[in-house]
Protein backbone atom coordinates (compact mmCIF):
# COMPACT_ATOMS: atom_id res chain seq x y z
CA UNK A 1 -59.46 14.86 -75.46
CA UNK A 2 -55.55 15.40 -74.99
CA UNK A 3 -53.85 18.06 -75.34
CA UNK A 4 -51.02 18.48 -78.42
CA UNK A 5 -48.26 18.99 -75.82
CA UNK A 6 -49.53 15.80 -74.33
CA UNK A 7 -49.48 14.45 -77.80
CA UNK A 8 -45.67 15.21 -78.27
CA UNK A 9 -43.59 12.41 -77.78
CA UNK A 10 -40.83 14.86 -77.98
CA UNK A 11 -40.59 17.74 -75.04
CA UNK A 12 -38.92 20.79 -75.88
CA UNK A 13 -35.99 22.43 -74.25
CA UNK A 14 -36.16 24.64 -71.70
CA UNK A 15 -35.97 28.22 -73.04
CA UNK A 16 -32.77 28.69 -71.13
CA UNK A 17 -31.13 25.87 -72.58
CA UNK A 18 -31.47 27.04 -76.14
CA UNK A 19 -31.20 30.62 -75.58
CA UNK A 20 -27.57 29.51 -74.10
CA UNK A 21 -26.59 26.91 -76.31
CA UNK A 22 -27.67 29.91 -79.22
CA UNK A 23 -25.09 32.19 -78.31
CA UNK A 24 -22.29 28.94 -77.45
CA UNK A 25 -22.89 28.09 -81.36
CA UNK A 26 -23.07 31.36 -82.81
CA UNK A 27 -19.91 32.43 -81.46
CA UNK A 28 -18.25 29.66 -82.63
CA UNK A 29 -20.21 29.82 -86.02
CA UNK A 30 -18.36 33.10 -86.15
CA UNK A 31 -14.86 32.06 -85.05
CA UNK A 32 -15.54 28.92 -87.76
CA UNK A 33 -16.32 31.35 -90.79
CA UNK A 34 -13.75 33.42 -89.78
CA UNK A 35 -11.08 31.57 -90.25
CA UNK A 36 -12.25 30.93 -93.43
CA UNK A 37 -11.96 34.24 -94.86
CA UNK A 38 -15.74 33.63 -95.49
CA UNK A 39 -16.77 36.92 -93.18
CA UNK A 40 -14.76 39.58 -91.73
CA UNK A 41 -12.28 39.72 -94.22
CA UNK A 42 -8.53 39.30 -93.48
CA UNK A 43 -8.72 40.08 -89.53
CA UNK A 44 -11.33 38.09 -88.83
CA UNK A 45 -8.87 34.88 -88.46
CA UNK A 46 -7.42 36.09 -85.50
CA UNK A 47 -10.84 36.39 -84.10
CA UNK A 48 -10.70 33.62 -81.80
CA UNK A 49 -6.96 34.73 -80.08
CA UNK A 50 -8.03 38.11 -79.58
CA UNK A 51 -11.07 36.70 -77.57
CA UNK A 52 -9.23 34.19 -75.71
CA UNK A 53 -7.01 37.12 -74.66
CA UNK A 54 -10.03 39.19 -73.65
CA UNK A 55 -12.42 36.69 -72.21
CA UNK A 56 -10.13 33.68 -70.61
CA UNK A 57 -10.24 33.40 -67.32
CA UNK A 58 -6.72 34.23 -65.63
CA UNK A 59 -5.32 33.50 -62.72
CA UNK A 60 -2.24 35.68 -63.27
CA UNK A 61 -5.09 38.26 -63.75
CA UNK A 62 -6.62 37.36 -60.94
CA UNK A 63 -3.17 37.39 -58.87
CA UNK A 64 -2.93 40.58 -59.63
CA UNK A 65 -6.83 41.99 -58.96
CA UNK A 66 -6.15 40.25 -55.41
CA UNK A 67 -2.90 41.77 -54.91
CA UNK A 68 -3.75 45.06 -55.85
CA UNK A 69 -6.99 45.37 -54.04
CA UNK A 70 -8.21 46.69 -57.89
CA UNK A 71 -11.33 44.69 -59.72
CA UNK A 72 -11.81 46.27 -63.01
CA UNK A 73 -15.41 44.86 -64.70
CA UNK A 74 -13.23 43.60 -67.79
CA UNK A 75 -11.62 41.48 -66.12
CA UNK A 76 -14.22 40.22 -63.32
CA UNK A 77 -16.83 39.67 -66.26
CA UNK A 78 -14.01 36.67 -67.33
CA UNK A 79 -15.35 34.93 -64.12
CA UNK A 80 -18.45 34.61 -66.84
CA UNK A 81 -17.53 35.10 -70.38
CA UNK A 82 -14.43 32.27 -70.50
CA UNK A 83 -17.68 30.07 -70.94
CA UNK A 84 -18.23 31.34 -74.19
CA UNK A 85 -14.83 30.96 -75.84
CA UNK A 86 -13.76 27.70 -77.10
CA UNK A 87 -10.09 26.79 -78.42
CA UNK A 88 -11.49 24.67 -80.87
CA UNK A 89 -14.72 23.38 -82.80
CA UNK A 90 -14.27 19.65 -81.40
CA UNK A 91 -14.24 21.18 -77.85
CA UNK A 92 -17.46 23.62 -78.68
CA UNK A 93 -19.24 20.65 -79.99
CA UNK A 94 -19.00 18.59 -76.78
CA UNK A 95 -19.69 21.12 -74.36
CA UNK A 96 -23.09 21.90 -76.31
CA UNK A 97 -23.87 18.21 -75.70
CA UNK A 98 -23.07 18.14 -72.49
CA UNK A 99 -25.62 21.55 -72.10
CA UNK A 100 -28.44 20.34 -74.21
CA UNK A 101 -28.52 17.10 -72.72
CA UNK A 102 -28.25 17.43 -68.85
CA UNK A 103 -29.61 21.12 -69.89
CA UNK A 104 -32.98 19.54 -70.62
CA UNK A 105 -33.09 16.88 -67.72
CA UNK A 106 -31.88 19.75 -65.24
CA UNK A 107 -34.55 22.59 -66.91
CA UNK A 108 -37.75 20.22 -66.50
CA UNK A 109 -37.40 19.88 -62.93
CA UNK A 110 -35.66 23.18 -61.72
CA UNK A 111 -37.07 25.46 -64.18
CA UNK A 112 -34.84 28.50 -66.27
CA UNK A 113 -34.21 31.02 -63.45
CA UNK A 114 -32.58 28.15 -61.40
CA UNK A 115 -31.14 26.35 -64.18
CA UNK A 116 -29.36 29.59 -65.22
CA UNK A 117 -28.30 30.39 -61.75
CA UNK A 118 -26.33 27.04 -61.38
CA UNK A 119 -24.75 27.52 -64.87
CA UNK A 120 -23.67 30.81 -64.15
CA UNK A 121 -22.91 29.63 -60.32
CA UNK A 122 -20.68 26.49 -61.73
CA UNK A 123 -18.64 28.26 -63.68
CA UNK A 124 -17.56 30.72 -61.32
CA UNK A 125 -16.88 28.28 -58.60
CA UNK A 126 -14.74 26.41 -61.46
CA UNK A 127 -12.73 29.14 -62.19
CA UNK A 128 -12.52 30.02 -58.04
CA UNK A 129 -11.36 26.65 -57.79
CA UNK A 130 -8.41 26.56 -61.06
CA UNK A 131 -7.16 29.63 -59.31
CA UNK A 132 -7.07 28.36 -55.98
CA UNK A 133 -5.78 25.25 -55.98
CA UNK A 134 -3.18 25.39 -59.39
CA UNK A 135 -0.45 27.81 -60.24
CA UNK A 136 -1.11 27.73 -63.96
CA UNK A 137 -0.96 30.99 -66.61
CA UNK A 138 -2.53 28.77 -68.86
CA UNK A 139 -5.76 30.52 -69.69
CA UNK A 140 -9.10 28.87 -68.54
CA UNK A 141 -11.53 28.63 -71.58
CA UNK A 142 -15.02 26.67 -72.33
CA UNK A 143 -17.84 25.60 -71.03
CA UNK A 144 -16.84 22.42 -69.85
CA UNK A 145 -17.27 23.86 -66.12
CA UNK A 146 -20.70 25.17 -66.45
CA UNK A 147 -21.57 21.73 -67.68
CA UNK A 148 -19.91 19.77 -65.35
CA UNK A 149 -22.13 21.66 -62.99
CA UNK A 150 -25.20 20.81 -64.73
CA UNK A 151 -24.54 17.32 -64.20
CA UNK A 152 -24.14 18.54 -60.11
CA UNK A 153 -27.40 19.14 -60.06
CA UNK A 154 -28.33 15.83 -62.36
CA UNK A 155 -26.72 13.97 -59.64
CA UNK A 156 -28.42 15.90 -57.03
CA UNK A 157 -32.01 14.88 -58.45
CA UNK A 158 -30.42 11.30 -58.34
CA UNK A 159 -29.10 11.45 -55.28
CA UNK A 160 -32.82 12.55 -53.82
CA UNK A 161 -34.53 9.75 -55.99
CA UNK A 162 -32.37 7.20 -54.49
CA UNK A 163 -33.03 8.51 -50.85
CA UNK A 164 -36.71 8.75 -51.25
CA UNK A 165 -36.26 4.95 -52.56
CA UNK A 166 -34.20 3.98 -49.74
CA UNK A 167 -31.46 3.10 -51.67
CA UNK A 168 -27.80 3.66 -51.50
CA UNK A 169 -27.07 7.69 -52.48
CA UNK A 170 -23.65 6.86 -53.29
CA UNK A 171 -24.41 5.56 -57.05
CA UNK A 172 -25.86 8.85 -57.80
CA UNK A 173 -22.16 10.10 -58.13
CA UNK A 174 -21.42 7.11 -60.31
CA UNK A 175 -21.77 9.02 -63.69
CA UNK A 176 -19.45 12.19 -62.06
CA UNK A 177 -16.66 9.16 -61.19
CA UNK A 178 -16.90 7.63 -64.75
CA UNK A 179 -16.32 11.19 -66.54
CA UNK A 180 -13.62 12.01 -64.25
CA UNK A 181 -12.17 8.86 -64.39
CA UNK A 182 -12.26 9.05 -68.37
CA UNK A 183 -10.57 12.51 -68.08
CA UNK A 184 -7.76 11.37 -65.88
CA UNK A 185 -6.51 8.69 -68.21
CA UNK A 186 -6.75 10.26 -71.47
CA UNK A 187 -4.70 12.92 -69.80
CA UNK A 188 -2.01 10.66 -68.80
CA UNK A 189 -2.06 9.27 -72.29
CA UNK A 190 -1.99 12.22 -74.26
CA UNK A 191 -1.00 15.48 -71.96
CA UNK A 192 -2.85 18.35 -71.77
CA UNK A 193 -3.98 21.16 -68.63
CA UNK A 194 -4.98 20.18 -65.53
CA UNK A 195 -8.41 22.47 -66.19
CA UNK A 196 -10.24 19.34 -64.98
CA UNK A 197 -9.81 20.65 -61.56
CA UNK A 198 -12.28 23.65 -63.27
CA UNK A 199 -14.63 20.38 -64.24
CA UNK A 200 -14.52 19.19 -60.50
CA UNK A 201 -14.91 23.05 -58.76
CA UNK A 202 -18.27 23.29 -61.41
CA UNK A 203 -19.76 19.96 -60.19
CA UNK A 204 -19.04 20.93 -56.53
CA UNK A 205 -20.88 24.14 -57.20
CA UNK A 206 -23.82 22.88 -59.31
CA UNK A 207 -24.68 19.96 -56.67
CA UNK A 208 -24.04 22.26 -53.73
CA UNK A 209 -26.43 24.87 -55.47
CA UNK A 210 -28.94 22.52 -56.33
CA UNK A 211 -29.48 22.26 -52.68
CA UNK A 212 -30.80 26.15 -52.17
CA UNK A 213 -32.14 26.54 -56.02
CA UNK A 214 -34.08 23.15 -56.24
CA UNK A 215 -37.97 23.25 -56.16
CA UNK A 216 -38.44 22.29 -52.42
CA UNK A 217 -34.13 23.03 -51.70
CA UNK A 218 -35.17 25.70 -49.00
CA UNK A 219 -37.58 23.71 -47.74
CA UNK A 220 -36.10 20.74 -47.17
CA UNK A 221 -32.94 22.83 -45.42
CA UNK A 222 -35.44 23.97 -42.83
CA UNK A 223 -36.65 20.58 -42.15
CA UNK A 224 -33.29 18.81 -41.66
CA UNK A 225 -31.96 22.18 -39.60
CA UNK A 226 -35.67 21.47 -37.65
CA UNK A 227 -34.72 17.79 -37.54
CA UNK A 228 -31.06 18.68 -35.98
């Protein structure tokens, strides 16, 4: 006789997933009512600029930490919480998409601990790489990084499907080149920051990652090192 899980046509998300996806909303739920005057009262509608200025990532900030040999936690903890912050409802909404969706594909076959680790992982390497390579104040903000490396690792399960199949690795990056691609022109179009080089540091991070965190990743590092 099967069992109900086998039953449900439906899986659930990983733990992970919702638990971050939870706090994504709820902050924004807060920022949303806000505004509104509906909680919080008069102060609450500058609720969302006051955390932008405490939780963005900087790179003048970060300018300054590296020049002055000082790291204060509230400022290195922006490295993590600029994922939380959104400048807008439209922008929350589509990072939460991106998380649920290549959340769940990512959580089934990594499990939370590793799924967290590359979340966490992406968006610091996003940030390492918007401070690196641009000159920008412009505050970094969202979780578009985190999810961008969520689909690293998505392309990193495709990428080892297509090997084992003995097919050509190189359309596993095809979704990556499509989103990028998308990026690119409606930012010629209509403007906007370059904080898609934050998208492409978080993929780097999250398919790099994925090779250390993955059920097997150690593994099969041994085997090709072995093999070399």
């Amino acid at each position: 006789m099967s069992s109900p899980e086998h039953n449900n046509p439906v899986n659930p998300l990983p733990p992970v997933v919702v638990a971050l996806f939870l706090v994504i909303a709820g902050i924004e739920l807060a920022f949303f009512l806000g505004d509104r005057g509906i909680i919080g009262g008069e102060s609450a509608v500058g609720w969302r600029m006051a955390a932008i200025q405490k939780y963005a990532f900087s790179g003048e900030i970060m300018d300054w930490m590296v020049r002055n040999r000082t790291y204060p936690l509230e400022h290195v903890i922006r490295f993590v919480s600029y994922g939380f912050v959104h400048v807008a409802f439209t922008q929350t909404l589509f990072a939460s998409v991106f998380l649920l969706a290549l959340g769940k594909a990512v959580g089934d076959e990594f499990g939370g601990p590793a799924t967290l680790f590359v979340y966490v992982a992406s968006g610091i390497g996003g940030a390492v790489f918007y401070w690196l390579i641009l000159d920008d104040s412009f505050p970094l903000i969202g979780a578009y990084p985190h999810a961008y490396g969520l689909i690293g690792a998505f392309t990193y399960l495709l990428w080892l499907r297509l090997g084992s199949l003995g097919e050509n690795q190189m359309r596993a990056f095809t979704l990556i080149g499509f989103l990028m691609g998308i990026q690119l022109v409606f930012g010629a179009i209509f403007g906007g920051q370059p904080d898609w080089v934050a998208d492409v540091g978080g993929f780097a991070t999250g398919f790099l990652a994925s090779f250390f965190v993955s059920p097997g990743g150690w593994r099969r590092i041994r085997a090709r090192i072995r093999h070399d």
